[in-house]
PDB file of N, CA and C in Angstrom:
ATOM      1  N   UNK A   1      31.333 132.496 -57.325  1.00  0.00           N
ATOM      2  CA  UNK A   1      30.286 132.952 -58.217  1.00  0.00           C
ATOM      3  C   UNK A   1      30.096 131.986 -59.397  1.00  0.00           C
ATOM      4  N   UNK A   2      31.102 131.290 -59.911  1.00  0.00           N
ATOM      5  CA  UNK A   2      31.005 130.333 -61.259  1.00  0.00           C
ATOM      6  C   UNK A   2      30.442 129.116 -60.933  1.00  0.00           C
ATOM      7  N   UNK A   3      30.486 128.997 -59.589  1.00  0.00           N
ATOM      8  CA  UNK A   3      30.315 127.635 -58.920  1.00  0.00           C
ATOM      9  C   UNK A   3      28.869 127.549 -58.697  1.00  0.00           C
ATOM     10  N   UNK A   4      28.103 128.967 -58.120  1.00  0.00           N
ATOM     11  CA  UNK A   4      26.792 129.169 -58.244  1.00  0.00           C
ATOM     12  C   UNK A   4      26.237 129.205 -59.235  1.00  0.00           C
ATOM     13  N   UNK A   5      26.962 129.646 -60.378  1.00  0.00           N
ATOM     14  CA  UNK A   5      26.038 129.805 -61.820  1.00  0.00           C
ATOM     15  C   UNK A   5      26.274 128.067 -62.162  1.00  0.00           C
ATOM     16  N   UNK A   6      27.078 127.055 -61.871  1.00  0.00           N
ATOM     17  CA  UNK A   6      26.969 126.007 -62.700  1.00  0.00           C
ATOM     18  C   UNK A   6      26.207 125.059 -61.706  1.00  0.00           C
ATOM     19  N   UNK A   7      26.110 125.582 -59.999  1.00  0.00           N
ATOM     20  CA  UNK A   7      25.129 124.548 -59.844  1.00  0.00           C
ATOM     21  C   UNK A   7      23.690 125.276 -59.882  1.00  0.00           C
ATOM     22  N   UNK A   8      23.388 126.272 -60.380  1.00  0.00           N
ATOM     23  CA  UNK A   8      21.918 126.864 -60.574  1.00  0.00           C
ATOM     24  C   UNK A   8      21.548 126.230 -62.330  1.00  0.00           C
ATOM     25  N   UNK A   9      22.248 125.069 -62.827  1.00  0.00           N
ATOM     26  CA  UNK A   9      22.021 124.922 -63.850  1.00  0.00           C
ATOM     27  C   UNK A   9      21.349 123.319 -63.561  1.00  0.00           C
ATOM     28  N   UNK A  10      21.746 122.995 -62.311  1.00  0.00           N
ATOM     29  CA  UNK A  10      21.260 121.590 -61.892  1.00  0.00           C
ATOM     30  C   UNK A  10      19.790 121.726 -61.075  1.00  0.00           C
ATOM     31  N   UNK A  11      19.140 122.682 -61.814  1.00  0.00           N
ATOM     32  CA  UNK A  11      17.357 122.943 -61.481  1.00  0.00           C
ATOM     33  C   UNK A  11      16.688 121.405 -60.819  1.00  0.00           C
ATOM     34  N   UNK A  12      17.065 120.275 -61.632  1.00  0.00           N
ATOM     35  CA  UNK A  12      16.278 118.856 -61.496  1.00  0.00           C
ATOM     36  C   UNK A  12      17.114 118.212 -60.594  1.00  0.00           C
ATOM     37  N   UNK A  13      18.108 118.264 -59.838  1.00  0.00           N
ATOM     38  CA  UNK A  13      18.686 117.691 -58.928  1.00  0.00           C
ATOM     39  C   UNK A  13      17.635 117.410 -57.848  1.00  0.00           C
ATOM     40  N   UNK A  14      17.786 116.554 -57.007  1.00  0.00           N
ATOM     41  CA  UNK A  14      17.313 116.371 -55.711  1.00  0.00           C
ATOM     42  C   UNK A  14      17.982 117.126 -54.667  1.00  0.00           C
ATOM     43  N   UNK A  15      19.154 117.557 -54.775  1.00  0.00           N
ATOM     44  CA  UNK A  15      19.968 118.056 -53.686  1.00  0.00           C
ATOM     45  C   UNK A  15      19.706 119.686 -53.671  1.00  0.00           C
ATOM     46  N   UNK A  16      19.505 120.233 -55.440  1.00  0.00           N
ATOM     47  CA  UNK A  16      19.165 121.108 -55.336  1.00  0.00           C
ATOM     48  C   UNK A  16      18.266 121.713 -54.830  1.00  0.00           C
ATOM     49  N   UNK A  17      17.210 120.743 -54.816  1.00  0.00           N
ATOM     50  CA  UNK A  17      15.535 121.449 -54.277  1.00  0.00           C
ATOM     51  C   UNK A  17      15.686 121.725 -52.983  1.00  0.00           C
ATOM     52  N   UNK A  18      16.923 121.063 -52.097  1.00  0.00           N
ATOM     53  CA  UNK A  18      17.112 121.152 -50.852  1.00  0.00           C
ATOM     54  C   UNK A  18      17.899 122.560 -50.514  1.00  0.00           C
ATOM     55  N   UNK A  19      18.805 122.481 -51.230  1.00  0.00           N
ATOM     56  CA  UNK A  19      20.060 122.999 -50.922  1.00  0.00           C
ATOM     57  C   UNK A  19      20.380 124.577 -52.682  1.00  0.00           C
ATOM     58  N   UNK A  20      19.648 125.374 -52.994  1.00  0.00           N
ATOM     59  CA  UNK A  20      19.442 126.002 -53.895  1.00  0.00           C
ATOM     60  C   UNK A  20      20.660 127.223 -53.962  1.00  0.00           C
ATOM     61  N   UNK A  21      21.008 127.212 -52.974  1.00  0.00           N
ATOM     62  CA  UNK A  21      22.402 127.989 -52.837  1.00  0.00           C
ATOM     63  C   UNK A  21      23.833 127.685 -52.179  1.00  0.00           C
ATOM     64  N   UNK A  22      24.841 128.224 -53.397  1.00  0.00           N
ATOM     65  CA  UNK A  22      26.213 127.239 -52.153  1.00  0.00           C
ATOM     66  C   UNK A  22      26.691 127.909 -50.855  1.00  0.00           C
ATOM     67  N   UNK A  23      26.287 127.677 -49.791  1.00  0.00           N
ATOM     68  CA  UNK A  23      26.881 128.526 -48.701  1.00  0.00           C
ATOM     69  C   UNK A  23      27.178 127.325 -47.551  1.00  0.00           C
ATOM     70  N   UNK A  24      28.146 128.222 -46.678  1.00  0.00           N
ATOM     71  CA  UNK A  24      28.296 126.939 -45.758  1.00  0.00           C
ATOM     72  C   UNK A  24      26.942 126.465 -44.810  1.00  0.00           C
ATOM     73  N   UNK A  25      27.222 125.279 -44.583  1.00  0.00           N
ATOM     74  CA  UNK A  25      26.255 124.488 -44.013  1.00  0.00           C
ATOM     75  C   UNK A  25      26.661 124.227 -42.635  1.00  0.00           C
ATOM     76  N   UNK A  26      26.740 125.010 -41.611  1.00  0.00           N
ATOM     77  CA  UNK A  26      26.882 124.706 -40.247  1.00  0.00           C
ATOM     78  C   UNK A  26      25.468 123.550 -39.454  1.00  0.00           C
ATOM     79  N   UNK A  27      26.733 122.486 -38.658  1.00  0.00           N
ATOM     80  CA  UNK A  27      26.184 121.857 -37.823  1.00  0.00           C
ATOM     81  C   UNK A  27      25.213 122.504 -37.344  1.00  0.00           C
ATOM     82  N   UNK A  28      23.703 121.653 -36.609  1.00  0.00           N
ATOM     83  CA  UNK A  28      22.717 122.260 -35.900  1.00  0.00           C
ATOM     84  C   UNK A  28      23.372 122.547 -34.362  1.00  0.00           C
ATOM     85  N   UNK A  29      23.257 123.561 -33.567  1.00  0.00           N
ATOM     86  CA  UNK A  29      24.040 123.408 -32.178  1.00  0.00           C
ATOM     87  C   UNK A  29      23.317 122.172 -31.302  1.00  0.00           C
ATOM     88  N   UNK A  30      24.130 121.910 -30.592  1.00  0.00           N
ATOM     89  CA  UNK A  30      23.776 120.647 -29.772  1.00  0.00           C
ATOM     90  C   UNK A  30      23.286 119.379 -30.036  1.00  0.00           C
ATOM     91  N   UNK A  31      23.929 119.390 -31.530  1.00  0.00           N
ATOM     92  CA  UNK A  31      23.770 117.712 -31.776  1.00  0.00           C
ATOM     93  C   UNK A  31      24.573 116.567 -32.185  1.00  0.00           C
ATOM     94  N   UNK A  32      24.547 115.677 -32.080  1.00  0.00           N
ATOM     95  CA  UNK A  32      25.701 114.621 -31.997  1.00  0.00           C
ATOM     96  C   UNK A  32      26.303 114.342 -33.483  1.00  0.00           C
ATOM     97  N   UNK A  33      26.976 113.657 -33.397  1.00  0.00           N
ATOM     98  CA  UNK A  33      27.462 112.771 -34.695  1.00  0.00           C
ATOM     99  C   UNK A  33      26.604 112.225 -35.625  1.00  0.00           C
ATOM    100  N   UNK A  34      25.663 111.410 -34.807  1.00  0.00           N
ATOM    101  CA  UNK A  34      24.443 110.255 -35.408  1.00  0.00           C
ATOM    102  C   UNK A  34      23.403 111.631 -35.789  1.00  0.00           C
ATOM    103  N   UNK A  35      23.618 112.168 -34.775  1.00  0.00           N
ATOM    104  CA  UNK A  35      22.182 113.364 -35.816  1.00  0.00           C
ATOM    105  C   UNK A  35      22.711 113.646 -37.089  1.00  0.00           C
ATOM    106  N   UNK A  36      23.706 114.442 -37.227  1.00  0.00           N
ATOM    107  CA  UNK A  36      24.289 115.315 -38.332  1.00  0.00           C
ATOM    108  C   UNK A  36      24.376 114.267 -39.387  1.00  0.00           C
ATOM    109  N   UNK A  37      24.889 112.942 -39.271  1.00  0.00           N
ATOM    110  CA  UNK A  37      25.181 111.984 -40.173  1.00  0.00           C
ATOM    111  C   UNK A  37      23.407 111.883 -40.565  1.00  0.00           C
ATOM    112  N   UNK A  38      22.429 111.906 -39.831  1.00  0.00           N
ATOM    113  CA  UNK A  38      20.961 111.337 -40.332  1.00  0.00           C
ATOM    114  C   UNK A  38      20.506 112.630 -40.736  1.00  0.00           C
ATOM    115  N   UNK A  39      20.803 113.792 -40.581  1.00  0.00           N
ATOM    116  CA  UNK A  39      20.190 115.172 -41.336  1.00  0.00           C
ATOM    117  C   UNK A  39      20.899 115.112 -42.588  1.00  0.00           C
ATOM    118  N   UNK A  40      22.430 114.764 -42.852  1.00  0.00           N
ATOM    119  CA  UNK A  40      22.912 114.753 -43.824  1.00  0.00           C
ATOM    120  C   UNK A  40      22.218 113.827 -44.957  1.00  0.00           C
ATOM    121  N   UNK A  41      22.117 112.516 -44.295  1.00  0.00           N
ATOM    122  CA  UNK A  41      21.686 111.548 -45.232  1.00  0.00           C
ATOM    123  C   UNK A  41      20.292 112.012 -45.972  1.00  0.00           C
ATOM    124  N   UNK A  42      19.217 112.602 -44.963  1.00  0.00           N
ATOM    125  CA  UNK A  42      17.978 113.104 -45.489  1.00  0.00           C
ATOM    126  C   UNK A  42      17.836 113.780 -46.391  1.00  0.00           C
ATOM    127  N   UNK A  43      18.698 115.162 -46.249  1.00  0.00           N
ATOM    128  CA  UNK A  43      18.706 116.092 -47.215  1.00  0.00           C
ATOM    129  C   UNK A  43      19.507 115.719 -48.516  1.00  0.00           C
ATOM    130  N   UNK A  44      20.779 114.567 -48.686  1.00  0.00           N
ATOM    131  CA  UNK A  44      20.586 113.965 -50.309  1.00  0.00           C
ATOM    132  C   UNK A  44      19.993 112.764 -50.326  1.00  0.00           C
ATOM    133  N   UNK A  45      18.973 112.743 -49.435  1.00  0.00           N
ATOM    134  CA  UNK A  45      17.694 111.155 -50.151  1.00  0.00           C
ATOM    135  C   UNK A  45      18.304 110.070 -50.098  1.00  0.00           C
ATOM    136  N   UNK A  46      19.939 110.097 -49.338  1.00  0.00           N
ATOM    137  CA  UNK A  46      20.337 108.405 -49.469  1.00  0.00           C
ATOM    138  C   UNK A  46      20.549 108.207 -48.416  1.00  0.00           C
ATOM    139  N   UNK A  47      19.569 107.108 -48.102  1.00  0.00           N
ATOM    140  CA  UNK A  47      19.518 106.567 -46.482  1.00  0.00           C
ATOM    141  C   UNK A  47      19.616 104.927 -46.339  1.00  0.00           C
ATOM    142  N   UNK A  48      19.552 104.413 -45.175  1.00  0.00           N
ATOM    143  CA  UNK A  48      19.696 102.904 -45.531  1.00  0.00           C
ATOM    144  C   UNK A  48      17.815 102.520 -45.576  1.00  0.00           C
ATOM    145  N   UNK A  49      17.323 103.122 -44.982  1.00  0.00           N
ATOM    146  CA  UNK A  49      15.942 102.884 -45.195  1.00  0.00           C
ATOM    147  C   UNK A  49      15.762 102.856 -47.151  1.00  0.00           C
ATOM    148  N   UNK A  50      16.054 103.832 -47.726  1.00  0.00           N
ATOM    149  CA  UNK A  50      15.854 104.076 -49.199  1.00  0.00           C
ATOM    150  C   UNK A  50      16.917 103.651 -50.350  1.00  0.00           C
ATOM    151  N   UNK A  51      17.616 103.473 -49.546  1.00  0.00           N
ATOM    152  CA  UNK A  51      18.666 102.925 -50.740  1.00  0.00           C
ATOM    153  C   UNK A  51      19.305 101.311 -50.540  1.00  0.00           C
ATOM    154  N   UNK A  52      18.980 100.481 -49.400  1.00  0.00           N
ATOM    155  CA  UNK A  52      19.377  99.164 -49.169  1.00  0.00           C
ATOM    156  C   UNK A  52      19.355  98.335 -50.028  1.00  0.00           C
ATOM    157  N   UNK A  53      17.758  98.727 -51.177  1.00  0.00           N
ATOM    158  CA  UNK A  53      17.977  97.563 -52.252  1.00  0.00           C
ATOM    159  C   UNK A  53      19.131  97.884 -52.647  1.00  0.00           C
ATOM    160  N   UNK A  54      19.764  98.638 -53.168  1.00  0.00           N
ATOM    161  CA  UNK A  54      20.843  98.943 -53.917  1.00  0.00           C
ATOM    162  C   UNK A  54      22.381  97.916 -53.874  1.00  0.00           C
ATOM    163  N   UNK A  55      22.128  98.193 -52.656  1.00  0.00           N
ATOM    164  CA  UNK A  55      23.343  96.879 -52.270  1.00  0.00           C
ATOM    165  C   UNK A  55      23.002  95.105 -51.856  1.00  0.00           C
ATOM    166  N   UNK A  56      21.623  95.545 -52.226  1.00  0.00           N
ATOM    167  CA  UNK A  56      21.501  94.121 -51.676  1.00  0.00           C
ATOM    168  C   UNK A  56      20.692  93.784 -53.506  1.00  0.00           C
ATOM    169  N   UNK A  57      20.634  94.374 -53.932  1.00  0.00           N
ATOM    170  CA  UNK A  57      20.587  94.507 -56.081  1.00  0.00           C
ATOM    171  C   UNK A  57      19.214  93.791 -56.519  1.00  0.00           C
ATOM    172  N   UNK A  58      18.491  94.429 -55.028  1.00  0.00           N
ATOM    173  CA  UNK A  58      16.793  94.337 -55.898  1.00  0.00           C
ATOM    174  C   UNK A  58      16.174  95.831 -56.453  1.00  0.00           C
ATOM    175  N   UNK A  59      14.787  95.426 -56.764  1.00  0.00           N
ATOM    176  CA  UNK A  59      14.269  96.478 -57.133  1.00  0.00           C
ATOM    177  C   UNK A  59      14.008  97.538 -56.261  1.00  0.00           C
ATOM    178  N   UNK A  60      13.415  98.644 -56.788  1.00  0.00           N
ATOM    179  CA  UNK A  60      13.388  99.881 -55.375  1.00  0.00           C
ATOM    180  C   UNK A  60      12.214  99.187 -55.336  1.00  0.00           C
ATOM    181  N   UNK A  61      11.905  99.196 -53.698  1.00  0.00           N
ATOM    182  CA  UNK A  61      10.746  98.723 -52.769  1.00  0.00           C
ATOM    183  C   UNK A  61       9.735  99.854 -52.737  1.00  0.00           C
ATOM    184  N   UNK A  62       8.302  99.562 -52.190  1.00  0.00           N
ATOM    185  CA  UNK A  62       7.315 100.511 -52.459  1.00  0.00           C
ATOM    186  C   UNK A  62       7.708 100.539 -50.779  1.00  0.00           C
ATOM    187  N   UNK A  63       6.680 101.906 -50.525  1.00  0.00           N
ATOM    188  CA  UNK A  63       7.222 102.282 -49.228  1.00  0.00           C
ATOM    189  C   UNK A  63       6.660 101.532 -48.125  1.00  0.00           C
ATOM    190  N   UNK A  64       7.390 100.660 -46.970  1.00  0.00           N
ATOM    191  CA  UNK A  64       6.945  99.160 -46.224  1.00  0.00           C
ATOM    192  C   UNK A  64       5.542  99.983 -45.093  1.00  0.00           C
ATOM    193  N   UNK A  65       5.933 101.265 -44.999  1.00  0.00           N
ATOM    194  CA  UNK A  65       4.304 101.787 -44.331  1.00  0.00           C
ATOM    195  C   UNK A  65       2.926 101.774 -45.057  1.00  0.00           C
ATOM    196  N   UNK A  66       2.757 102.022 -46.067  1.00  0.00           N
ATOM    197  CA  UNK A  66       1.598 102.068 -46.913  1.00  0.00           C
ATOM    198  C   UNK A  66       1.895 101.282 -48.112  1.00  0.00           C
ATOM    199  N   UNK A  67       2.913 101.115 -48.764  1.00  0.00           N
ATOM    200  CA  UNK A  67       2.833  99.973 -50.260  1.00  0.00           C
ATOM    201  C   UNK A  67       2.069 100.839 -51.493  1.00  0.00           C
ATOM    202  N   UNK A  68       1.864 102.179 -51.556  1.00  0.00           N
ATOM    203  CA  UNK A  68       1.341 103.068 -52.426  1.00  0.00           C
ATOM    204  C   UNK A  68       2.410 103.877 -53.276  1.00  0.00           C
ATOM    205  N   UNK A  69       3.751 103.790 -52.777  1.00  0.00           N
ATOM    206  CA  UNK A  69       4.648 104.660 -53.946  1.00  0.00           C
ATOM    207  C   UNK A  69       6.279 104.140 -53.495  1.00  0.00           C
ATOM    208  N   UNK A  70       6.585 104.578 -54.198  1.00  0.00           N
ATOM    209  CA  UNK A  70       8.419 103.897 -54.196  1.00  0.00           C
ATOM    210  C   UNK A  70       9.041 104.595 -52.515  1.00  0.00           C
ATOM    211  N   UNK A  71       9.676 103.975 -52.283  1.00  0.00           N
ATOM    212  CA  UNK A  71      10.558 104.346 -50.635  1.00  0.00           C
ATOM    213  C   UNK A  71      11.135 105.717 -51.421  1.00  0.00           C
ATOM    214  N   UNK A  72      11.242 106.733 -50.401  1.00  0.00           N
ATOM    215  CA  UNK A  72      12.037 107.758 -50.524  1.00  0.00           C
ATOM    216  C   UNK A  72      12.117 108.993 -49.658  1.00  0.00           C
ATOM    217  N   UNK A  73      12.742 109.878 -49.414  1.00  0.00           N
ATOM    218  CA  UNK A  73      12.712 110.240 -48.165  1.00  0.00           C
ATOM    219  C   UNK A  73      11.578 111.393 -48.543  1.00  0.00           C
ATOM    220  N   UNK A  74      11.214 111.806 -49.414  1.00  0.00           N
ATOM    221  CA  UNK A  74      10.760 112.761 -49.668  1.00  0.00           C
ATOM    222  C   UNK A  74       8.852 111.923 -49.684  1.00  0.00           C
ATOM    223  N   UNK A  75       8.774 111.415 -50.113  1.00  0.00           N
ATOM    224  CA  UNK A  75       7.580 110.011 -49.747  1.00  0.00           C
ATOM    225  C   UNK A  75       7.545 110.340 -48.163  1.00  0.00           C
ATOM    226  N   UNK A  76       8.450 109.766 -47.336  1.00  0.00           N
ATOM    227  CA  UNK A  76       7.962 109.492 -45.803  1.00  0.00           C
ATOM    228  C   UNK A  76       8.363 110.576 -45.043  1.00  0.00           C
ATOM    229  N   UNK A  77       8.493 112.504 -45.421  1.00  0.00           N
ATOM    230  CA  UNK A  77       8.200 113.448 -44.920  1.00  0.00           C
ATOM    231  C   UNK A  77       6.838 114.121 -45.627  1.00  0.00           C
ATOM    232  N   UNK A  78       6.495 113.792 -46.711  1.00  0.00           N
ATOM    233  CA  UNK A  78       5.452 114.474 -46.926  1.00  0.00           C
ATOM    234  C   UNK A  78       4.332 113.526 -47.440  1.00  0.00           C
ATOM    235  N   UNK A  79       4.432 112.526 -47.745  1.00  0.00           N
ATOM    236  CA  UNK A  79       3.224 111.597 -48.811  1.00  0.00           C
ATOM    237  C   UNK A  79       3.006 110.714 -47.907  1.00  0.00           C
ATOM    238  N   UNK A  80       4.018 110.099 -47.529  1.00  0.00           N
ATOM    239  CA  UNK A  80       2.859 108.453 -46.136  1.00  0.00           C
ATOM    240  C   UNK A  80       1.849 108.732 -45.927  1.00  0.00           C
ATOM    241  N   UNK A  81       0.690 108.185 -46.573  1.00  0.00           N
ATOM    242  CA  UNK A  81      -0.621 108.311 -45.707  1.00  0.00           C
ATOM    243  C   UNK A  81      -0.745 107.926 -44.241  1.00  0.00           C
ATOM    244  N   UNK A  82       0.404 107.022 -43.677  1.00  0.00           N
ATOM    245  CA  UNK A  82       0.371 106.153 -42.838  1.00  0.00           C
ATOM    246  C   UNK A  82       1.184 107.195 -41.613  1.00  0.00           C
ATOM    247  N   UNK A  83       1.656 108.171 -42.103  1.00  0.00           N
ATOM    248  CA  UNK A  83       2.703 109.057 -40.861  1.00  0.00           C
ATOM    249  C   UNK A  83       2.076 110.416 -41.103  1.00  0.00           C
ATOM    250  N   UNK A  84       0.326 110.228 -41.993  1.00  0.00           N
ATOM    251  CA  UNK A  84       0.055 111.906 -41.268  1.00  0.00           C
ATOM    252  C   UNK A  84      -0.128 111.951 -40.165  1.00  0.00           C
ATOM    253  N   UNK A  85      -0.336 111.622 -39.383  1.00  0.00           N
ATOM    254  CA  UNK A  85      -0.589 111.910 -38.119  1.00  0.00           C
ATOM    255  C   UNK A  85       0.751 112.462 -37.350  1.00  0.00           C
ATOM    256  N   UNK A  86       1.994 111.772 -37.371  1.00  0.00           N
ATOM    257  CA  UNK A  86       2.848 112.361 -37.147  1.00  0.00           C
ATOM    258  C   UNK A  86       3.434 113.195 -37.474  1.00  0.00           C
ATOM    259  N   UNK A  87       3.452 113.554 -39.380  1.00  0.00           N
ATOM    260  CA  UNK A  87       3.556 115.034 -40.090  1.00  0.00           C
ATOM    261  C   UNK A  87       3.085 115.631 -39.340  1.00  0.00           C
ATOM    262  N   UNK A  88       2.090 116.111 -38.434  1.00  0.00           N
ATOM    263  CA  UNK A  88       2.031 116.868 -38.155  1.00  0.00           C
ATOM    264  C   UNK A  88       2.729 118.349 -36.851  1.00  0.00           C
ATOM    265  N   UNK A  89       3.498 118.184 -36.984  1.00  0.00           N
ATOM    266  CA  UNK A  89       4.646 118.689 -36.453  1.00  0.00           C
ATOM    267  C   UNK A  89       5.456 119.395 -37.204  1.00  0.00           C
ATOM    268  N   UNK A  90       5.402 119.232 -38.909  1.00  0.00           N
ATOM    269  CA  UNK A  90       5.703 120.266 -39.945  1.00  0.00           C
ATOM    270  C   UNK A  90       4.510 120.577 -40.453  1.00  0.00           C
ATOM    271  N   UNK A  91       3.361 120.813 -40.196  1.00  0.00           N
ATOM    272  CA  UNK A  91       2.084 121.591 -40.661  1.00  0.00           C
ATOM    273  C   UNK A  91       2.784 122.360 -42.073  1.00  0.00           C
ATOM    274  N   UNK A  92       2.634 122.030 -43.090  1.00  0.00           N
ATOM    275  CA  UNK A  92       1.948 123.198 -44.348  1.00  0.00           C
ATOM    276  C   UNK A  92       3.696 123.364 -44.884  1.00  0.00           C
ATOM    277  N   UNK A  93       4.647 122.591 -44.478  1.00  0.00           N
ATOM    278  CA  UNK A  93       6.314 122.336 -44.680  1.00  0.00           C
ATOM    279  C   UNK A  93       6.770 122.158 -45.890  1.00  0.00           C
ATOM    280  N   UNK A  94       7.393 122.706 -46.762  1.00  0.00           N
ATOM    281  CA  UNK A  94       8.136 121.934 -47.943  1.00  0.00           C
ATOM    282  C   UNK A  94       9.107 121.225 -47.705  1.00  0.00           C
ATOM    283  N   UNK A  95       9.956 119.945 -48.660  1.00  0.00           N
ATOM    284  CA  UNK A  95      10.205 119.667 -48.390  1.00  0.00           C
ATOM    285  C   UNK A  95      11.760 120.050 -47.415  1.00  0.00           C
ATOM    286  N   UNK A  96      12.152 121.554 -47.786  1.00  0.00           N
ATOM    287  CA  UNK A  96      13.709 122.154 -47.959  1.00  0.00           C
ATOM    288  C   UNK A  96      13.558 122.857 -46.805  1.00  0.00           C
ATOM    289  N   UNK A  97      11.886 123.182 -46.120  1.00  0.00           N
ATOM    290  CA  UNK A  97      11.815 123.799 -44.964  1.00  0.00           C
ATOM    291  C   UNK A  97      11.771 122.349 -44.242  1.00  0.00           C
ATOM    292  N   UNK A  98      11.530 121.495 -44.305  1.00  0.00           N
ATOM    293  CA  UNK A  98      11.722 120.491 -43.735  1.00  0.00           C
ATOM    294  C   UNK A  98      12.984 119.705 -43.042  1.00  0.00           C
ATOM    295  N   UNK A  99      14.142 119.889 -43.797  1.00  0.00           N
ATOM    296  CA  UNK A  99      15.488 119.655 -43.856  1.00  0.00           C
ATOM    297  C   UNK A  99      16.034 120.878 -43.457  1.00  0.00           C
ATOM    298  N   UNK A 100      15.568 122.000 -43.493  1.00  0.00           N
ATOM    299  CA  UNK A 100      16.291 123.363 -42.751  1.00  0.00           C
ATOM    300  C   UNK A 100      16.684 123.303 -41.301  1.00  0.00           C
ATOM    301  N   UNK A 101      17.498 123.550 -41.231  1.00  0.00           N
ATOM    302  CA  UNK A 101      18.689 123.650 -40.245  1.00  0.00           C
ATOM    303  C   UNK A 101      17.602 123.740 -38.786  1.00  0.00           C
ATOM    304  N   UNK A 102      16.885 125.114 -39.199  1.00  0.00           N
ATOM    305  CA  UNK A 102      15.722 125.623 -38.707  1.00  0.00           C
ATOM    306  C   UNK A 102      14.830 124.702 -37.631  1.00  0.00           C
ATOM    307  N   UNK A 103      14.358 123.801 -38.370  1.00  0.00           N
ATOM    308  CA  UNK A 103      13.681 122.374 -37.997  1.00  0.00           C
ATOM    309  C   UNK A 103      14.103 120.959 -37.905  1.00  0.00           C
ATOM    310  N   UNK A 104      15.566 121.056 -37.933  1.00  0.00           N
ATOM    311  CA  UNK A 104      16.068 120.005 -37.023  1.00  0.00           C
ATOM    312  C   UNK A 104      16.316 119.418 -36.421  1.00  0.00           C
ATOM    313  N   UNK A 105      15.304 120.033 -35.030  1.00  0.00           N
ATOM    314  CA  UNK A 105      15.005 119.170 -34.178  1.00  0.00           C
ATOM    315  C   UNK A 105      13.493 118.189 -34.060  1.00  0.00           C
ATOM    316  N   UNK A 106      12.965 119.233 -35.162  1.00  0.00           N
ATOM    317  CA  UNK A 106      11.514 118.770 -35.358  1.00  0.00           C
ATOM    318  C   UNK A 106      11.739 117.458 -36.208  1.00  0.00           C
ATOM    319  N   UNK A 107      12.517 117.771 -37.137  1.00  0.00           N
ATOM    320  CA  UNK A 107      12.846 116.212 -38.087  1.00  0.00           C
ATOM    321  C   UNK A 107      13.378 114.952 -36.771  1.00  0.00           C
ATOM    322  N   UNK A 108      14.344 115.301 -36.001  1.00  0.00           N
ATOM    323  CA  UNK A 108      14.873 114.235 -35.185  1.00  0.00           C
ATOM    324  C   UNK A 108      13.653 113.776 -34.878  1.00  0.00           C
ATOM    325  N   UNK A 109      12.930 114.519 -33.926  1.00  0.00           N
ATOM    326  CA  UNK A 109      11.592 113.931 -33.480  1.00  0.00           C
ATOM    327  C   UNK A 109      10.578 113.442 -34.236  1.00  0.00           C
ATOM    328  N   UNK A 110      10.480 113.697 -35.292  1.00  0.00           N
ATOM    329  CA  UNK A 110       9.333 112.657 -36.050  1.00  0.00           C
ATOM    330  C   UNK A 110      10.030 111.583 -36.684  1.00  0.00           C
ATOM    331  N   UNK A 111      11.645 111.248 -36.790  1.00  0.00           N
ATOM    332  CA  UNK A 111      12.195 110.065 -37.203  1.00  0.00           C
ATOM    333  C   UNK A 111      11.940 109.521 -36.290  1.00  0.00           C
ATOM    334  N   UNK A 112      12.197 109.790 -34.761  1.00  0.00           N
ATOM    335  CA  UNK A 112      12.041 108.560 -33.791  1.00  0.00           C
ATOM    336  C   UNK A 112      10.466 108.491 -32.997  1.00  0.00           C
ATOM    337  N   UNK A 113       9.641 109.120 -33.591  1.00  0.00           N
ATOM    338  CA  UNK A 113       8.463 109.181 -33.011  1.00  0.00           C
ATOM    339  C   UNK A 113       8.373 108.222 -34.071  1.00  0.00           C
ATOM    340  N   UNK A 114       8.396 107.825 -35.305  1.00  0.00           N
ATOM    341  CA  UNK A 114       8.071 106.992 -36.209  1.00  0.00           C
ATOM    342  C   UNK A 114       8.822 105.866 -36.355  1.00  0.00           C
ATOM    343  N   UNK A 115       9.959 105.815 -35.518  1.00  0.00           N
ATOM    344  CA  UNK A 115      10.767 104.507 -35.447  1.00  0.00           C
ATOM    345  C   UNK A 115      11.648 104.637 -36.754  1.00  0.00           C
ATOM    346  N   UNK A 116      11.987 105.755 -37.192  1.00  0.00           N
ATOM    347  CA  UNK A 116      12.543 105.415 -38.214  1.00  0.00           C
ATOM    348  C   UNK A 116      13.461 106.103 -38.179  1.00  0.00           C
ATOM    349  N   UNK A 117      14.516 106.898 -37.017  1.00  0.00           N
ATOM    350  CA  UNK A 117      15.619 106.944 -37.120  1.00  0.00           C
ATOM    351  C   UNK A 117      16.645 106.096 -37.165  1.00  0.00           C
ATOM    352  N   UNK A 118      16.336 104.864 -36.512  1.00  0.00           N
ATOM    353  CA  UNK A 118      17.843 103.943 -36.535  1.00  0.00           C
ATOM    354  C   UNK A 118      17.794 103.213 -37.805  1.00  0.00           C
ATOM    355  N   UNK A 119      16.875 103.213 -38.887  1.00  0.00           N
ATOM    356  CA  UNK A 119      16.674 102.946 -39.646  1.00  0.00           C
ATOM    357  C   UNK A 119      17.648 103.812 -41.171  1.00  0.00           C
ATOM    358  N   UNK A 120      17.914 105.043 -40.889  1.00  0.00           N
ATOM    359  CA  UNK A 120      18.449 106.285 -41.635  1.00  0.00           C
ATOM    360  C   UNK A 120      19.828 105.997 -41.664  1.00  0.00           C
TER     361      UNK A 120
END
């Protein structure tokens, strides 16, 4: 209970918008290693697609599909102008229904319909 009241105080987190309550987080059934490791990475926003400058100690890159806003995972599930067409498979989605356990297979499939799972 103390643990919920001090992370309901982290409103502006990124992890929070995902993840708004502490409960366990069970694996999706029937998926591998490489999935769970690329659902994990999605839902806290650090991927090698979005965070590479980091180690390689340039600036954050605008996103290499459209060049209209900074790389981020939350950018290339809901903002790419360049992957509505493939959004569409989360029709009308936030981003936390997006990352829900729920639609985890729908996320696998629009990373590699977009080439951008081995990328994650």
């Amino acid at each position: 209970m103390i643990h919920q009241r001090l992370w309901d105080q982290e409103l502006n987190k990124k992890l929070y918008q995902i993840k708004p309550f502490l409960i366990p987080n069970p694996n999706p059934p029937s998926s591998t290693r490489r999935q769970q490791v690329i659902w994990t990475r999605m839902k806290i926003g650090h991927t090698n697609i979005t965070h590479i400058h980091l180690m390689r100690r340039e600036p954050r890159p605008n996103c290499e599909l459209c060049n209209n806003a900074p790389i981020s995972t939350a950018h290339l599930l809901l903002e790419c102008p360049n992957l509505t067409e493939q959004r569409k498979i989360f029709p009308n989605l936030t981003l936390r229904d997006i990352l829900s356990i729920k639609n985890f297979n729908y996320l696998i499939t629009f990373l590699k319909i977009t080439n951008l799972y081995n990328r994650i």
